[in-house]
N, C-alpha and C. Protein backbone atom coordinates (compact mmCIF):
# COMPACT_ATOMS: atom_id res chain seq x y z
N UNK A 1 232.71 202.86 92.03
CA UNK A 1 231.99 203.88 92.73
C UNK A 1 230.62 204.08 92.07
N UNK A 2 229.71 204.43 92.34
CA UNK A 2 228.48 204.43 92.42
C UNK A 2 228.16 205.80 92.05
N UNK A 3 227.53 206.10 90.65
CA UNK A 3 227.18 207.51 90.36
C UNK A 3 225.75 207.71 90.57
N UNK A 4 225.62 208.95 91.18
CA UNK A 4 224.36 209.43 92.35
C UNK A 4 223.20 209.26 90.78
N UNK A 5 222.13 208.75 91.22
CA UNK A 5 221.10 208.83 89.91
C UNK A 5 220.38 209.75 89.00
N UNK A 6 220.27 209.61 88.07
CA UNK A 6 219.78 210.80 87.31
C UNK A 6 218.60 211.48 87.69
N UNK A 7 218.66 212.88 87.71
CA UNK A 7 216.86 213.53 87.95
C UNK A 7 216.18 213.08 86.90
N UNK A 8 214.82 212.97 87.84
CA UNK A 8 213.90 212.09 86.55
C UNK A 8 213.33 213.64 85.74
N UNK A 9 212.44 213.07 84.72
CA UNK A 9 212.15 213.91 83.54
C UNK A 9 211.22 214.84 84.14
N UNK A 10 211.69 216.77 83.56
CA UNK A 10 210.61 217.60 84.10
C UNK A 10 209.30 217.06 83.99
N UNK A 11 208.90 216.41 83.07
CA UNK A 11 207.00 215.66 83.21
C UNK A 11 206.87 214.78 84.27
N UNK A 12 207.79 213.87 84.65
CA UNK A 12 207.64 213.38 85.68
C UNK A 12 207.37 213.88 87.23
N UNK A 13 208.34 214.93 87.32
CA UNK A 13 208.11 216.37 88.55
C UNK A 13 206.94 216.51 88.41
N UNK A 14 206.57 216.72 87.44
CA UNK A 14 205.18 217.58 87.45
C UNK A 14 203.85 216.82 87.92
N UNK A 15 204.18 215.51 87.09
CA UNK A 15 202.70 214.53 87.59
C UNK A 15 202.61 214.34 89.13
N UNK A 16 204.01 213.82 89.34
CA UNK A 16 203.91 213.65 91.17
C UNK A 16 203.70 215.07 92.00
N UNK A 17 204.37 215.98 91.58
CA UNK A 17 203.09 217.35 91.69
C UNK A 17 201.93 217.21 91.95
N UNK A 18 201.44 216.83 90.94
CA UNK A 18 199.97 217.10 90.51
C UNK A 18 199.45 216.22 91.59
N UNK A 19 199.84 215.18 91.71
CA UNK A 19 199.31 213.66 92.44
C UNK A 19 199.51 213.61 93.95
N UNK A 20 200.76 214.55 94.77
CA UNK A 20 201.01 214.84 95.94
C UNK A 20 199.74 216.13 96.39
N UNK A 21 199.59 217.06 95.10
CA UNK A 21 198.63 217.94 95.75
C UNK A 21 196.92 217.37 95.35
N UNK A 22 196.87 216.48 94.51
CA UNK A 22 195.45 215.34 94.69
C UNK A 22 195.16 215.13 95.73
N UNK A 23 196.27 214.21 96.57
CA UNK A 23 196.38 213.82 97.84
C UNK A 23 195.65 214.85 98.69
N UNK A 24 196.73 215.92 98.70
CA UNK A 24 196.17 216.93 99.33
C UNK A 24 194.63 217.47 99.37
N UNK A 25 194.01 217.76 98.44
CA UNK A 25 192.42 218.22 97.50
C UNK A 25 191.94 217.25 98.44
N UNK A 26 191.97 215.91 98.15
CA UNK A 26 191.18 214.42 98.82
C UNK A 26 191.08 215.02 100.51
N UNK A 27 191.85 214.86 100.75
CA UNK A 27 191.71 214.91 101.97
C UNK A 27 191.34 216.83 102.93
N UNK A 28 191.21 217.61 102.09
CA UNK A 28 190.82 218.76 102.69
C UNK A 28 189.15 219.13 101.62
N UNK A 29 189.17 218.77 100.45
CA UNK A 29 187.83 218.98 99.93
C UNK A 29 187.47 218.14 99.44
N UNK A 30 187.68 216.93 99.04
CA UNK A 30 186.98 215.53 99.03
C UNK A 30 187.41 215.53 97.30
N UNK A 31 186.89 214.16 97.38
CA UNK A 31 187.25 213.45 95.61
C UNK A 31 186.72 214.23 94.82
N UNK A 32 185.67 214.60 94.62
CA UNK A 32 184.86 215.57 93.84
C UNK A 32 186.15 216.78 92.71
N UNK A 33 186.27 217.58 94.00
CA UNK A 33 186.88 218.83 93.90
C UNK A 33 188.38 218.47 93.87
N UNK A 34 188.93 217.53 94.32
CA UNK A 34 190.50 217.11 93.71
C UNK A 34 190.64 216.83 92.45
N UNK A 35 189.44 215.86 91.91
CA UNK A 35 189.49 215.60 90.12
C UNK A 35 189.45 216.51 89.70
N UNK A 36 188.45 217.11 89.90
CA UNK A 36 188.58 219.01 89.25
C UNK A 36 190.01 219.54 88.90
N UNK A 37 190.73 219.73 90.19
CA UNK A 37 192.06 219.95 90.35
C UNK A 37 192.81 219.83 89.28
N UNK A 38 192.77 218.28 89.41
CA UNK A 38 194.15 217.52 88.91
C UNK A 38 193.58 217.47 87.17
N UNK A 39 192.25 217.42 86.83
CA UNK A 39 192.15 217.58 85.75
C UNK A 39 192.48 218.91 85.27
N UNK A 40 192.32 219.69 86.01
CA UNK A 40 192.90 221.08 85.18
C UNK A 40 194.29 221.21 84.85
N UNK A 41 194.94 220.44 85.51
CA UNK A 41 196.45 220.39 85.64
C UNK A 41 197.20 219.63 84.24
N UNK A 42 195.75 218.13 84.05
CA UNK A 42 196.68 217.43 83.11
C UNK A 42 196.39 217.53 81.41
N UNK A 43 198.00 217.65 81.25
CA UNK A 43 197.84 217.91 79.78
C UNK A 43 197.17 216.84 79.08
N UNK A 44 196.77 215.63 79.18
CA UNK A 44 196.44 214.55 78.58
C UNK A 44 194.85 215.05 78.84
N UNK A 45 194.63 215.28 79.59
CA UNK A 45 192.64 215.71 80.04
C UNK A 45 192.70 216.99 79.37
N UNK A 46 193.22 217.96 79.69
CA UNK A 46 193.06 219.62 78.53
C UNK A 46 192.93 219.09 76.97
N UNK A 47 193.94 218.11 76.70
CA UNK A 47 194.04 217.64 74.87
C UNK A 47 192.85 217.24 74.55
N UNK A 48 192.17 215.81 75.77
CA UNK A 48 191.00 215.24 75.27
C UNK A 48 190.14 216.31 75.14
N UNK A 49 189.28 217.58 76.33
CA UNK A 49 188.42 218.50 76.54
C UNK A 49 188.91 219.02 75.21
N UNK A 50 189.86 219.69 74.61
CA UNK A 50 189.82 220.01 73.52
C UNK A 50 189.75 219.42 71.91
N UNK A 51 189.00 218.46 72.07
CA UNK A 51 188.55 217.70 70.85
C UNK A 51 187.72 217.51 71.05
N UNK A 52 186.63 218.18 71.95
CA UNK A 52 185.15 217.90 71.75
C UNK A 52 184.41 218.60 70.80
N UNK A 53 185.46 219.92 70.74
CA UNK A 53 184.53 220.59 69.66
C UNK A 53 184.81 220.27 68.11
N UNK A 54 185.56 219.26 67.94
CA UNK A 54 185.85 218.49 66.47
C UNK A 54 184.95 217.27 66.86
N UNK A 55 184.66 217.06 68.00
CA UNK A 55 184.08 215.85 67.83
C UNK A 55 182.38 216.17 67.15
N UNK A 56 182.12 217.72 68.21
CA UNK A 56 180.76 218.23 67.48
C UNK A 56 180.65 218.15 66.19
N UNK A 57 181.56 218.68 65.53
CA UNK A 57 181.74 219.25 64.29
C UNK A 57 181.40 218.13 63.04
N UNK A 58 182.31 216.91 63.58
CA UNK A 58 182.57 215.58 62.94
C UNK A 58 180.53 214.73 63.33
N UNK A 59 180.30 214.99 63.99
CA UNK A 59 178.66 214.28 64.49
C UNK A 59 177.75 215.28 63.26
N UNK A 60 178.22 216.31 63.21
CA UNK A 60 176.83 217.21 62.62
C UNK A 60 177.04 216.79 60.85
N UNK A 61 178.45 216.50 60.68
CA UNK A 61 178.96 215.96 59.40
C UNK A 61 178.28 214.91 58.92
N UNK A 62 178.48 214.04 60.30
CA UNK A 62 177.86 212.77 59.62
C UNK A 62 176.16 212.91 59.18
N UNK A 63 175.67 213.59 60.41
CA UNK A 63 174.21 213.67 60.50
C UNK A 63 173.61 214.07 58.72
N UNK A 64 174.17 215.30 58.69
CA UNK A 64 173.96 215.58 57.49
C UNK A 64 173.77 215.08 56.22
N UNK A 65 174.97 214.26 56.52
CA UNK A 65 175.61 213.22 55.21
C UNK A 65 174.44 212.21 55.15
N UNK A 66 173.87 212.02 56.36
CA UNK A 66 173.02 210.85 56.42
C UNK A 66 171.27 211.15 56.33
N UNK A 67 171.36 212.40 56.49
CA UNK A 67 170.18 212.82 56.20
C UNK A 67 170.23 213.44 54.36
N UNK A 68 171.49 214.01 53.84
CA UNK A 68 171.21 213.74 52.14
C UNK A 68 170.69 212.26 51.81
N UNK A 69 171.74 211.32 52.36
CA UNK A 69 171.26 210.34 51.64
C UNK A 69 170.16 209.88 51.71
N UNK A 70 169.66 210.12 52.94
CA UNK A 70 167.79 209.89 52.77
C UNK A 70 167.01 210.23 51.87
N UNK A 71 167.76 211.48 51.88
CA UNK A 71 166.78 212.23 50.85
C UNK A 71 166.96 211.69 49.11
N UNK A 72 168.21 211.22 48.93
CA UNK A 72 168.50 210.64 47.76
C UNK A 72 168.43 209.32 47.41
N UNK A 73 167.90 208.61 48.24
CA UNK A 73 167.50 207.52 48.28
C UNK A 73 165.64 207.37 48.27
N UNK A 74 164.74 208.29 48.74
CA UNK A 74 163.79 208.99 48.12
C UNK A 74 163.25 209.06 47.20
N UNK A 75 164.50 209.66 46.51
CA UNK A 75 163.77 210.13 45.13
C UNK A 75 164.49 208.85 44.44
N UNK A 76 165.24 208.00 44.60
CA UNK A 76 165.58 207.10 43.45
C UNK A 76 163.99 206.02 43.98
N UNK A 77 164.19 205.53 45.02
CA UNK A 77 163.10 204.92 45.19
C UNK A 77 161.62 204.12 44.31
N UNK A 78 161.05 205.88 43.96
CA UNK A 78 159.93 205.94 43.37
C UNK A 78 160.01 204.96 41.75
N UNK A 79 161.12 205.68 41.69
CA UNK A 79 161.60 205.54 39.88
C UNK A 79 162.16 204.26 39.81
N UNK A 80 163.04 203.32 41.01
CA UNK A 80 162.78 201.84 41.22
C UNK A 80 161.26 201.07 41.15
N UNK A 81 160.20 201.69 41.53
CA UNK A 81 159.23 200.85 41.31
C UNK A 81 158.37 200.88 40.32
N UNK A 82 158.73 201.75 39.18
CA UNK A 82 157.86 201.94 38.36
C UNK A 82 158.40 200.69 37.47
């Protein structure tokens, strides 16, 4: 006998959710405004949007780092050519 198949995983519900009412968005307010949608929806797009502001954080790090060493490379400079 044949046992009826397992429900798939609550994340799974949810994406085809998300992806049945895409469908939907597409076709009543166009591609634009469905990505909108469906990006607000997915946890994988909220995680990335929320590492931009480490990503700021991590750019101004480097900048910095790279503007000391200018500056310390400068002053050794001089005292190389004497």
């Amino acid at each position: 006998m044949n046992s009826p198949p397992a429900a798939p995983a609550p994340q799974r519900v949810e994406f085809i959710k998300a992806m049945i009412h895409y469908d939907i968005d597409v076709a009543l307010f166009g591609v634009s405004e469905a990505q909108k949608n469906l990006i607000s929806k997915d946890p994988q797009a909220q995680f990335a949007l929320g590492q931009f502001g480490e990503a700021v954080k991590l750019t101004e790090l480097a900048k910095n780092r790279t503007a000391t060493s200018s500056v310390k490379a400068m002053r050794v400079l001089p005292s190389m050519l004497m």
